[in-house]
Protein backbone atom coordinates (compact mmCIF):
# COMPACT_ATOMS: atom_id res chain seq x y z
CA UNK A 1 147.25 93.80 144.06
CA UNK A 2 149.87 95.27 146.64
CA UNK A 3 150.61 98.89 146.97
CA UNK A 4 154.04 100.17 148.92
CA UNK A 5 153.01 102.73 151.67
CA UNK A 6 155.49 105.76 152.11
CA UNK A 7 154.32 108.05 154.63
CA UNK A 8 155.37 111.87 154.84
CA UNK A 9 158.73 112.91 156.43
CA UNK A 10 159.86 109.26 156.51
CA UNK A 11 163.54 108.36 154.26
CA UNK A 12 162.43 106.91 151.23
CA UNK A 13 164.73 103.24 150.79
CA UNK A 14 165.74 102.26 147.44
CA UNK A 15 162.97 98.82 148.43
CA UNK A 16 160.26 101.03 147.92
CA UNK A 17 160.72 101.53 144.87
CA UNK A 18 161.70 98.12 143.59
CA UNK A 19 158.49 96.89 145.52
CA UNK A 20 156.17 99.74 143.71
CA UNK A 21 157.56 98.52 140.11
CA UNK A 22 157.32 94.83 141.53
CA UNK A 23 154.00 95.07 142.54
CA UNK A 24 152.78 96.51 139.57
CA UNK A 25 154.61 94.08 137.65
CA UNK A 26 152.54 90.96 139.50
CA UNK A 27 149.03 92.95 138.88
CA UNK A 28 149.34 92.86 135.40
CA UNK A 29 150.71 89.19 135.26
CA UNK A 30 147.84 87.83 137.00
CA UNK A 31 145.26 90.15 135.21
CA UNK A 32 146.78 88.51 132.16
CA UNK A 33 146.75 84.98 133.54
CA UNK A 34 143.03 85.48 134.26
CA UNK A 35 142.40 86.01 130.92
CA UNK A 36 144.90 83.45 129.49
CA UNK A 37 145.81 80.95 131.82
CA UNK A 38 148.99 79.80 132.05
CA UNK A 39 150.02 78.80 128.82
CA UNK A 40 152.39 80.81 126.63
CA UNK A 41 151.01 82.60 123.73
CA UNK A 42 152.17 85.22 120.75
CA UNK A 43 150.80 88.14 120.29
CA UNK A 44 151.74 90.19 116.81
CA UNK A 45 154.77 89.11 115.02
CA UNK A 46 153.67 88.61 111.86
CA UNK A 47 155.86 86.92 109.62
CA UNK A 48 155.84 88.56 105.43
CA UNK A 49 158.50 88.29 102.56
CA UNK A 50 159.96 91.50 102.16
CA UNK A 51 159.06 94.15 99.52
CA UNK A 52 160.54 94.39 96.30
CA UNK A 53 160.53 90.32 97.03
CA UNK A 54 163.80 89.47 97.69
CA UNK A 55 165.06 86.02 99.84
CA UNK A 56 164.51 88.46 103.07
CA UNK A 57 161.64 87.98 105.52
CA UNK A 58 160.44 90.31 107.99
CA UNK A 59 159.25 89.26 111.42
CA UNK A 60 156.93 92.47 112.62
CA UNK A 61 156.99 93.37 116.62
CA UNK A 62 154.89 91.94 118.90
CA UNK A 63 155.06 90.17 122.64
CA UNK A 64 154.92 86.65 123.94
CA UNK A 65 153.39 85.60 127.36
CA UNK A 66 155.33 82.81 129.37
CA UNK A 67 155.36 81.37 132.93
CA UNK A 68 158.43 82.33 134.32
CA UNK A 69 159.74 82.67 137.79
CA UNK A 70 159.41 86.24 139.42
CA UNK A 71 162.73 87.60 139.68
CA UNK A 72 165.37 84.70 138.65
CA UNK A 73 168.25 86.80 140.18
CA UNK A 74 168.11 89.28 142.74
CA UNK A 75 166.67 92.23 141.59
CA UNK A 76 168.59 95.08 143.52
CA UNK A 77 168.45 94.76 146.71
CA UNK A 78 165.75 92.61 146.80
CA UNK A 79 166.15 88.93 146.42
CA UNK A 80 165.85 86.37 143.29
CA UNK A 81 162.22 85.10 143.69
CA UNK A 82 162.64 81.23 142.35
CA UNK A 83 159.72 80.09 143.99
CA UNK A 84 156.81 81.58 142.48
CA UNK A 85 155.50 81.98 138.97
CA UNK A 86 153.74 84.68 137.01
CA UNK A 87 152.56 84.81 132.85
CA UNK A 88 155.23 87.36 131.87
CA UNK A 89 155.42 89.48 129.01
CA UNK A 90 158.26 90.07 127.05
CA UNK A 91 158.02 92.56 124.08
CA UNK A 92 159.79 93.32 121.39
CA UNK A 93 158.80 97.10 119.69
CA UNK A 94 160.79 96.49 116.51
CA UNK A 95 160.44 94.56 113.22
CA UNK A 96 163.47 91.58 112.65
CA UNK A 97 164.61 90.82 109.48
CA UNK A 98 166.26 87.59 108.65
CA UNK A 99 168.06 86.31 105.15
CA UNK A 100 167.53 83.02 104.16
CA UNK A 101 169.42 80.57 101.78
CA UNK A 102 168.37 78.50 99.51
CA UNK A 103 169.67 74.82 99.00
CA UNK A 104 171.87 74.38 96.26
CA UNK A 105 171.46 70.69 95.52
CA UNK A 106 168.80 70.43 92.71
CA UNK A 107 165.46 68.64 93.79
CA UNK A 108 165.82 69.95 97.17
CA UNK A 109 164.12 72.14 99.87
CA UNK A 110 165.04 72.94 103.32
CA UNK A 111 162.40 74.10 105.76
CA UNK A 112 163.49 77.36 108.51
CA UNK A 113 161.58 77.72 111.30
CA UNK A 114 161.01 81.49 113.11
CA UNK A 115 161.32 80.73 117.00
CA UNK A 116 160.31 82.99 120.02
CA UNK A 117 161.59 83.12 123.60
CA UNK A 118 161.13 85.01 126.98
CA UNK A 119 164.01 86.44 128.56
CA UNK A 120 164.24 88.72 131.70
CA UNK A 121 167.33 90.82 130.48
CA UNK A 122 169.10 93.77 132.37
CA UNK A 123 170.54 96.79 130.60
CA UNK A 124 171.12 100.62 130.76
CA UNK A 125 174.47 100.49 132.50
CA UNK A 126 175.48 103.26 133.95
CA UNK A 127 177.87 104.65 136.74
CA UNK A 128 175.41 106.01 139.39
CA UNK A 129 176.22 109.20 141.55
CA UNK A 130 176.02 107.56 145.52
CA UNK A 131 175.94 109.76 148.52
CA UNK A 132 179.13 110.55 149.96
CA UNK A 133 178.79 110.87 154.01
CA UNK A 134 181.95 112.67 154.37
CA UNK A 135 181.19 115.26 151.64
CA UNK A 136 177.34 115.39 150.95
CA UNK A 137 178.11 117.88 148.42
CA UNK A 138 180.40 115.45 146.22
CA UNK A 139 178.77 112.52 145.23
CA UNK A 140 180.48 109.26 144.57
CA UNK A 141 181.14 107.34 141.67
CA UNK A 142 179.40 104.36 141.53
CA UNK A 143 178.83 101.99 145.18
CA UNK A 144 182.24 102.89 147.07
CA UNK A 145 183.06 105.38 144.69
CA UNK A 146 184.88 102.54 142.74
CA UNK A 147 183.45 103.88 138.98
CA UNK A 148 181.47 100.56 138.98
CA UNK A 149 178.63 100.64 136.04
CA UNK A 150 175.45 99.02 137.60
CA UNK A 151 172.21 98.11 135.22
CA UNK A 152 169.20 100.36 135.87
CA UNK A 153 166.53 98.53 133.62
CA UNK A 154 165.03 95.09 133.92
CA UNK A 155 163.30 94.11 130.82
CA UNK A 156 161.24 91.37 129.59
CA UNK A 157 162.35 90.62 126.23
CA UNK A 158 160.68 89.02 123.45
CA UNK A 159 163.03 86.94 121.47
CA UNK A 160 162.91 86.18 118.05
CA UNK A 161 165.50 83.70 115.94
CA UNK A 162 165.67 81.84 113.26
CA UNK A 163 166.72 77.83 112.72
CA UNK A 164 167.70 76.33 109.86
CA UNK A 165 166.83 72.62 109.27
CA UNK A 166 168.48 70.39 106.93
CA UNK A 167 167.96 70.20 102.86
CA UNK A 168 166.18 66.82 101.57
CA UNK A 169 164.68 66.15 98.36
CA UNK A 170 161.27 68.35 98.06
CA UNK A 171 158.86 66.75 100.09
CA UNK A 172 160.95 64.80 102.42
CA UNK A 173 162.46 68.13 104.36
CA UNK A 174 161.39 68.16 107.96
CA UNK A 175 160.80 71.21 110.32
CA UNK A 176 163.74 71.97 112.93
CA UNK A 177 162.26 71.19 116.68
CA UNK A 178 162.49 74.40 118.16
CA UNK A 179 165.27 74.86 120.73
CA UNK A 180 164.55 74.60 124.71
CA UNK A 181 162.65 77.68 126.27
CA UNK A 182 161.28 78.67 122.26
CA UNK A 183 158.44 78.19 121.01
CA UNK A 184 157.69 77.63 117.36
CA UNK A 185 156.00 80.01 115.52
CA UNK A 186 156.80 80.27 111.71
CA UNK A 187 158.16 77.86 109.08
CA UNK A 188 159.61 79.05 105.94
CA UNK A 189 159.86 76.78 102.89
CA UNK A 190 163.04 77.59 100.28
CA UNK A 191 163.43 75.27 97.62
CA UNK A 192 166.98 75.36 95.23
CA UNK A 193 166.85 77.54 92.89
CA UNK A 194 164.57 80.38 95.05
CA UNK A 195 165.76 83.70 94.52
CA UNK A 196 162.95 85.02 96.73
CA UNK A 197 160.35 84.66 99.65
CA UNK A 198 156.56 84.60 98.54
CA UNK A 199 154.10 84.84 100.99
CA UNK A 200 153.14 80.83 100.02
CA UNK A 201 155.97 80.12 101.46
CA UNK A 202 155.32 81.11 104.93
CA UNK A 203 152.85 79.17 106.93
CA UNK A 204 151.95 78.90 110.61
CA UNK A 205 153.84 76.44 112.97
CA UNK A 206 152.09 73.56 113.92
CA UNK A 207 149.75 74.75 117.24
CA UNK A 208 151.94 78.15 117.37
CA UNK A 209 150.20 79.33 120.00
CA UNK A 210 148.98 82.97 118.22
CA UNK A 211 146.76 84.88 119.94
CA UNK A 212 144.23 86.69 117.61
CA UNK A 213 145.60 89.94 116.08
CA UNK A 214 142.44 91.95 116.64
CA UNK A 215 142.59 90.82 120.37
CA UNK A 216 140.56 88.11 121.95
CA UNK A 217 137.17 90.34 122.78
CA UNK A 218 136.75 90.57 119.06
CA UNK A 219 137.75 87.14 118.00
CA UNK A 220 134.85 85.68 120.67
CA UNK A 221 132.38 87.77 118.50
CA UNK A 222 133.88 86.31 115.71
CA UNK A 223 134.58 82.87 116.66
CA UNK A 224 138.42 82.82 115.21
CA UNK A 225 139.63 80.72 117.86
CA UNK A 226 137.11 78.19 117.73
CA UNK A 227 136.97 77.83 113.60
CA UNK A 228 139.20 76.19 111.30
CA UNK A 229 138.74 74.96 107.44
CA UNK A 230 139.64 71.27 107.06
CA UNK A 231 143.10 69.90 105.77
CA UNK A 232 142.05 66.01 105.64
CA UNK A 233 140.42 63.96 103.07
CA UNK A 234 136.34 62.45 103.12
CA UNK A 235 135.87 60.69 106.30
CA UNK A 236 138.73 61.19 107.82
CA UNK A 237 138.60 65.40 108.57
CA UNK A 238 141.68 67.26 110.13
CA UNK A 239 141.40 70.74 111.70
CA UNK A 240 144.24 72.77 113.18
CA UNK A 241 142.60 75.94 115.78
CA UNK A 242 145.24 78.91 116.92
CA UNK A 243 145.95 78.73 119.10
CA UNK A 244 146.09 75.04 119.59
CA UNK A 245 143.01 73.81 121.92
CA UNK A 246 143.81 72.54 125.29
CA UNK A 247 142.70 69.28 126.85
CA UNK A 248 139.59 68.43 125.48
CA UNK A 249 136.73 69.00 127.82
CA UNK A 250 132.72 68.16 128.22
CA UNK A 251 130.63 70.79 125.89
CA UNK A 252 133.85 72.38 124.09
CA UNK A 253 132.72 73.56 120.61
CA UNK A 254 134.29 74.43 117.51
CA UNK A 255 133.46 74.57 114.18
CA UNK A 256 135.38 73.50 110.98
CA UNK A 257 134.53 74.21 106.87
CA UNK A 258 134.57 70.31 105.41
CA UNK A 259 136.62 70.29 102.51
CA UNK A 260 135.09 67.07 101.19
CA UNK A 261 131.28 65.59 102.32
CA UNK A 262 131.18 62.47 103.73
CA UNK A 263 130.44 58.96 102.72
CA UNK A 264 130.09 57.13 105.44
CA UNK A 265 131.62 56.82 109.41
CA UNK A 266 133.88 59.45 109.86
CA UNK A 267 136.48 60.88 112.55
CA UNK A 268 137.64 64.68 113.18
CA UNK A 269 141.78 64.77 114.58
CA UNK A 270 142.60 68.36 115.69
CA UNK A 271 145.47 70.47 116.52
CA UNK A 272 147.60 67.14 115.26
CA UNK A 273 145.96 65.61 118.05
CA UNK A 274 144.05 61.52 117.97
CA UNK A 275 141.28 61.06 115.22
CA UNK A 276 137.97 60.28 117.01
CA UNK A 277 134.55 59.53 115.63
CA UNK A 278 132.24 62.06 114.63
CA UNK A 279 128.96 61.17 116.04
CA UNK A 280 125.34 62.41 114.59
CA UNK A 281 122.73 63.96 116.95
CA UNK A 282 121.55 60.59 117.52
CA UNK A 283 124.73 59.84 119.11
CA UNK A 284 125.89 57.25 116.58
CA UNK A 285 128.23 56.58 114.17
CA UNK A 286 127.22 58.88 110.72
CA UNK A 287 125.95 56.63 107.85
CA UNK A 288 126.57 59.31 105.02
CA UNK A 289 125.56 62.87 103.46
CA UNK A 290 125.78 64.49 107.03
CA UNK A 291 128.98 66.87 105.95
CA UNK A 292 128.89 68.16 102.19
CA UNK A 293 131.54 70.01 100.57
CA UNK A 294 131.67 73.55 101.98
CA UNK A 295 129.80 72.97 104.88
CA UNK A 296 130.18 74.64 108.20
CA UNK A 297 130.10 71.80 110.52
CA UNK A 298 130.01 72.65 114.70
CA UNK A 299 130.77 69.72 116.80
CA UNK A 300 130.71 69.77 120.48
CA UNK A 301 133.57 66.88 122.64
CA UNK A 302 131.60 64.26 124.84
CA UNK A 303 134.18 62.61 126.89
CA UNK A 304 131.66 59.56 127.78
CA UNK A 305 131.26 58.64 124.17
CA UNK A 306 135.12 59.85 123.33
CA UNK A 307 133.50 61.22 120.36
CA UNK A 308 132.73 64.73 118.44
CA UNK A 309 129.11 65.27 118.47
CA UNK A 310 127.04 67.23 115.41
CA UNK A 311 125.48 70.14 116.94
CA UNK A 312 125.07 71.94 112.93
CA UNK A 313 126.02 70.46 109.62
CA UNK A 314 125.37 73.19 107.30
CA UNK A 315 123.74 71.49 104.00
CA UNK A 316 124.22 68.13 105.03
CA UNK A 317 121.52 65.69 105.93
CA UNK A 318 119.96 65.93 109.85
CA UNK A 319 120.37 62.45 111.49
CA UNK A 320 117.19 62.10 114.18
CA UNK A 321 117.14 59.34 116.82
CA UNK A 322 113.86 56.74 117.00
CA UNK A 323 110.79 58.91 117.33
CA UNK A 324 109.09 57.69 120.74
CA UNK A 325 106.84 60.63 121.38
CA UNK A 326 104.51 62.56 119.02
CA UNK A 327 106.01 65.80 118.64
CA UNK A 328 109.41 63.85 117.30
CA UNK A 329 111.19 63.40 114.09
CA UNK A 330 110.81 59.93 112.54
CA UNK A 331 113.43 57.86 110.63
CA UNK A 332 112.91 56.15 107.18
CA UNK A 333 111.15 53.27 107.78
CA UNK A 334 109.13 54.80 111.34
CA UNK A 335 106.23 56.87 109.41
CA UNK A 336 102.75 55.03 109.28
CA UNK A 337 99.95 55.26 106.98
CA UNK A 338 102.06 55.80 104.01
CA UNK A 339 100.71 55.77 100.44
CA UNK A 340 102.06 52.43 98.88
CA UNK A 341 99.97 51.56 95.31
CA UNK A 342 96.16 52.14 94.02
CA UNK A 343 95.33 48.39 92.21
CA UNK A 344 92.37 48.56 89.97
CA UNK A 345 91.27 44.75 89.85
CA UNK A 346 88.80 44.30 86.45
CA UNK A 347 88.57 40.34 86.61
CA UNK A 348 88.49 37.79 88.81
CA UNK A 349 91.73 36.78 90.31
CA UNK A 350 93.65 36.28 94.06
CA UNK A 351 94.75 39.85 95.12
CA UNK A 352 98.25 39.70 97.10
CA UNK A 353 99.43 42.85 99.58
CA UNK A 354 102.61 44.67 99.70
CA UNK A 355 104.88 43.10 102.06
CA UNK A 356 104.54 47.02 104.07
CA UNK A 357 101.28 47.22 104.09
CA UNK A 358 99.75 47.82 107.03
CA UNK A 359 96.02 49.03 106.00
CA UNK A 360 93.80 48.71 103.08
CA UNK A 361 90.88 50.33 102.10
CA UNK A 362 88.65 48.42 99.41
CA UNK A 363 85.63 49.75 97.01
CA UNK A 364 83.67 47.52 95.07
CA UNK A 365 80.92 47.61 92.75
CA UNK A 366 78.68 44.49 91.54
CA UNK A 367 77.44 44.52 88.18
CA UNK A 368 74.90 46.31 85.83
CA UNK A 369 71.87 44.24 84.86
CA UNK A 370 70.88 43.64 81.18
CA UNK A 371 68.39 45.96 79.22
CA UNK A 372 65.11 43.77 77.92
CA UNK A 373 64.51 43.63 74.26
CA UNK A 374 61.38 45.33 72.80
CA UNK A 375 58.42 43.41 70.85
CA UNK A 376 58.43 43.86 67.67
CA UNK A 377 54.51 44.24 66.66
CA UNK A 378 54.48 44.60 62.81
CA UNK A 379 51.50 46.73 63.16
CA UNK A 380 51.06 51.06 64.08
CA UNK A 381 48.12 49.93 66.30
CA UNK A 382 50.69 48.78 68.65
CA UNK A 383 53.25 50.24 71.27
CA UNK A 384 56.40 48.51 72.77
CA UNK A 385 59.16 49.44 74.76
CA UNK A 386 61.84 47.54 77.21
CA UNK A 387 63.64 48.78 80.37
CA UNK A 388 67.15 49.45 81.09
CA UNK A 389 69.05 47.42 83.61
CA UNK A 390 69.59 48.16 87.46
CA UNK A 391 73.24 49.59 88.00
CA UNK A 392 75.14 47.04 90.39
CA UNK A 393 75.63 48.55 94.24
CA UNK A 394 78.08 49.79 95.53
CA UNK A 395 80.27 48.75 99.16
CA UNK A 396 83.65 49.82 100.85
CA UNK A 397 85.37 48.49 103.47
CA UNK A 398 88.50 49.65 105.25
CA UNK A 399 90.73 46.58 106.49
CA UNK A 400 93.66 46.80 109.40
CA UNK A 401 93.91 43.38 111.14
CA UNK A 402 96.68 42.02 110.16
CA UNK A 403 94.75 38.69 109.99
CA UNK A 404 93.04 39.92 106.67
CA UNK A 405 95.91 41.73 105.56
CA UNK A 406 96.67 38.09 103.44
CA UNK A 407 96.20 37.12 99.62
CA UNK A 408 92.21 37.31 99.01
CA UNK A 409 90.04 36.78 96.10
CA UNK A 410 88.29 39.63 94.19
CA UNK A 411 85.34 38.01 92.31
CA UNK A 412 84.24 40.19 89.68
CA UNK A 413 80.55 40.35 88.99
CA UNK A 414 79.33 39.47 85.11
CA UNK A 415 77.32 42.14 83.73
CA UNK A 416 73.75 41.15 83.02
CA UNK A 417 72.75 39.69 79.49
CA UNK A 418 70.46 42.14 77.26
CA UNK A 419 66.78 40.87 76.14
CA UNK A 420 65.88 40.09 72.96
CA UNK A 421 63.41 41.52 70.28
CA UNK A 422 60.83 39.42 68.75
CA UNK A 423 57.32 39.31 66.86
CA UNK A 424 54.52 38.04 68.50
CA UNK A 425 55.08 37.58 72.02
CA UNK A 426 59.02 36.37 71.91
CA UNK A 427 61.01 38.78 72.88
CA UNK A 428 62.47 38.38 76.56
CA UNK A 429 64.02 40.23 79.70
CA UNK A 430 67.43 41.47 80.41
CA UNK A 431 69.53 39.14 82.96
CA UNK A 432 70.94 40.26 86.42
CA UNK A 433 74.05 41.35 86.75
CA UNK A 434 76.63 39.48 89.04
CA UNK A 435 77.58 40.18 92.99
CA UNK A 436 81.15 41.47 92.92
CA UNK A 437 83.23 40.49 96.68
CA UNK A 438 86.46 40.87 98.11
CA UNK A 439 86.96 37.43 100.08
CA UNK A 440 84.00 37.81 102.72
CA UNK A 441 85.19 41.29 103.59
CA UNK A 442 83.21 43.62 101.68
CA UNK A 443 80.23 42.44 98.70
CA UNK A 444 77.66 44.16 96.56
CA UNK A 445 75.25 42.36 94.37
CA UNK A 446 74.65 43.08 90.89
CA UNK A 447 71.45 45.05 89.45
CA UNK A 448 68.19 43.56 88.49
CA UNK A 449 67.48 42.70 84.56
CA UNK A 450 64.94 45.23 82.43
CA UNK A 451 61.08 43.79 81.60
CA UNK A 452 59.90 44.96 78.29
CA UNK A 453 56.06 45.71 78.26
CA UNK A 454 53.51 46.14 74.90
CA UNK A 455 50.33 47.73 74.17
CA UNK A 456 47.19 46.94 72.55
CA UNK A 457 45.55 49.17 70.26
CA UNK A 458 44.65 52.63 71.23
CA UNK A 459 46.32 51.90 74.91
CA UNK A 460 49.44 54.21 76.16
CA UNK A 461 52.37 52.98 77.60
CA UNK A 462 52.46 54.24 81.31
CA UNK A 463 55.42 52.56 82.38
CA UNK A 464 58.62 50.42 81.60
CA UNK A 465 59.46 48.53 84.42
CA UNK A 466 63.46 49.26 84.35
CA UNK A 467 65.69 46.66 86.32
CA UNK A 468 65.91 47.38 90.60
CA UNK A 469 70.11 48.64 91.70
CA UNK A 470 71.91 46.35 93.40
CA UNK A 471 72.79 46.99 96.76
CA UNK A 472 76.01 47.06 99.33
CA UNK A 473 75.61 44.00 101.08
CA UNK A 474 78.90 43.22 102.89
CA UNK A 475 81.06 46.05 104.25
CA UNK A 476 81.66 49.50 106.05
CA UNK A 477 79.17 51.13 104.00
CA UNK A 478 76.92 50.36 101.12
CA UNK A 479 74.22 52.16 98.35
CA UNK A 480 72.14 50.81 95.80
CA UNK A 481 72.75 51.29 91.70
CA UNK A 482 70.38 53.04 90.00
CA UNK A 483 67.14 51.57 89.13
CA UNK A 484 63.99 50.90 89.88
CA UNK A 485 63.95 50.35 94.01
């Protein structure tokens, strides 16, 4: 930033002080461009009905920021300055109050819009004492002592007017372009009838280009500038930021409150701008239930894909791409070893898979063995008795090649017949039971048939030779039934 040197002793010229406001002048534009660019924004001027409500509105003070050229006419002595450009501001320290009209056509509205401009504007005219070389002790009036009245203020003036667009049937009105060197900042809706202002019928300009009203340190805390509630319908979401976004670039973010969840593929247009697609995390087109009503959604621009990415969808589903390593999320259809059905198979028949199975894990059982019958002596002198049958054994098997992974046969084993009971020497043995298998994967045989046994007299009965357990015979692992081994 320049500084004017005056050094002691030396005749002050009228230059050094235009250069020492000058200079100052240029510091703060370029502090302010650093911080804003070039672009013109507003600053304050709110726009509120007035109060008791009456068909007044009040635009409050405030400043706006434009590129303009340094000094478009000479600026005392020293020259207009056409060539270079600084972000001006031009402020305006009092509220403006317009009256508005209301159509008087029945079914119609008309639509005013609240326009700001930057003006360099000279004022404070006054005639100036000059020195007088012939009489130092009476000045002149004015240069040449010719009474002349010369401006001693430059000011940069904030603007504000109002344009009136033209009545249509409700719904139909359209919003007045704003004029050349304005720029648009409220629009005011009047419908016949009206007989005042409501704040509902005030509403931002289309990308009026506000600058936060708590200042820009605290609207980065609070993310102002970067959030906006949708305005569109499902699938097809419409955000307007303020101020307006500029070009969209790699890894800009903003954030936007869905109005409606989404269905299917859907595309995000802001600021008024193109619609493009809204792409998941996966980087594809969403399929449905990402957004939900409500939901704060953040999306981030990627200019290869020309597409809004999801970085956060508040509520809504999380889209994953193809799990490939083993710390990743997996999509429906990726996860293994999945639970599909328990089949209890109780008689012979062809067993067919699940078309997803992958795995199976089989347990079998053969059959019990028959009990014998017990001899019926007719006599006290005698004892009798006849064994229980073997339990069948028991095998399991647990199948993954997809070679046996194909309809099988599961033969159920027939449990063992029981003996019969008889006098005099008839009465017989229980059968076997019957081998139960699962194709030639996995097989356990059925337990052994009871033996009955009988006593003479005055002899005990020591033992009743019960029927032997089947075994595991085909399989992962086997165990006998219970019996005698």
């Amino acid at each position: 930033m320049d500084r004017q040197i005056v050094y002691p002793g030396a005749i002050p010229l009228e230059t050094d002080l235009l250069n020492t406001n000058k200079y100052a002048m240029m510091g703060l534009a370029k502090l302010a461009a650093a911080l804003m660019g070039s672009n013109t924004y507003l600053h304050g001027l709110a726009c509120t009905p007035s109060s008791p409500a009456s068909m007044v509105v009040n635009v409050a003070k405030g400043q706006i920021y434009s590129l303009q050229n340094v000094d478009g006419t000479a600026y005392s002595s020293l020259a207009a300055d056409t060539t270079n450009t600084i972000l001006k501001q031009g402020v305006i320290l009092g509220s403006t109050a317009f009256t508005l009209t209301a159509p008087t056509t029945a079914g119609q509205s008309i639509n005013y819009l609240i326009q700001i401009a930057y003006s360099d504007t000279d004022s404070g005219a006054t005639v100036l004492p000059y020195y007088n070389a012939a009489n130092p002790s009476v000045a002149y009036s004015g240069p040449n002592n010719a009474g002349t009245a010369q401006n001693t203020v430059r000011s940069g003036v904030c603007t504000v007017a109002l344009k009136a667009g033209v009545a249509a049937t409700t719904g139909t009105q359209t919003t007045p372009a704003a004029d050349t060197g304005y720029t648009a900042a409220w629009v005011i809706t009047v419908a016949q009838g009206a007989t005042t202002i409501t704040a509902s019928n005030i509403a931002v300009a289309a990308n009026a280009p506000f600058l936060p009203a708590a200042g820009i340190f605290s609207a980065v805390q609070q993310g102002t500038m970067t959030y906006a509630s949708d305005t569109g319908v499902a699938n097809a979401y419409v955000a307007s930021f303020v101020p307006a976004l500029p070009t969209l670039a790699d890894g800009m973010r903003v954030t936007f409150k869905a109005k409606t969840a989404n269905s299917g593929a859907s595309t995000l247009a802001v600021n008024g701008g193109s619609a493009y697609p809204l792409y998941s995390h996966a980087n594809q087109a969403l399929q449905g239930g990402e957004i939900v009503a409500n939901g704060l959604v953040e999306v981030e621009w990627n200019s290869t894909l020309t597409a809004w990415v999801l970085c956060g969808n508040s509520g809504g589903a999380l889209p994953v791409g193809a799990a490939t390593q083993s710390n990743h999320a997996m999509q429906l259809g990726q996860a293994v070893g999945r639970f599909l059905k328990r089949t209890v198979i109780s008689s012979t028949q062809t067993f067919n898979y699940l078309s997803a199975t992958t795995m199976a894990f089989v347990q079998l059982v053969g059959a019990g063995g028959g009990g014998a019958g017990a001899e019926g002596t007719g006599s006290t002198s005698y004892i009798s008795g006849g064994s229980g049958g073997g339990a069948g054994g028991y095998a399991e098997v647990l199948i993954t090649s997809a070679a046996n992974l194909v309809a099988t046969t599961a033969t159920i084993g027939t449990a063992g017949s029981a003996g019969s009971g008889a006098v005099g020497g008839s009465s017989t043995n229980g059968s076997s039971g019957g081998a139960t298998s699962f194709g030639s994967l996995c097989a356990a045989s059925g337990g052994g048939g009871g033996s009955y046994q009988t006593t003479s007299s005055g002899s005990t009965l020591y033992q009743q030779l019960g029927g032997l357990g089947g075994a595991g015979t085909i399989g992962d692992r086997g165990s006998r039934g219970g019996g005698r081994w």
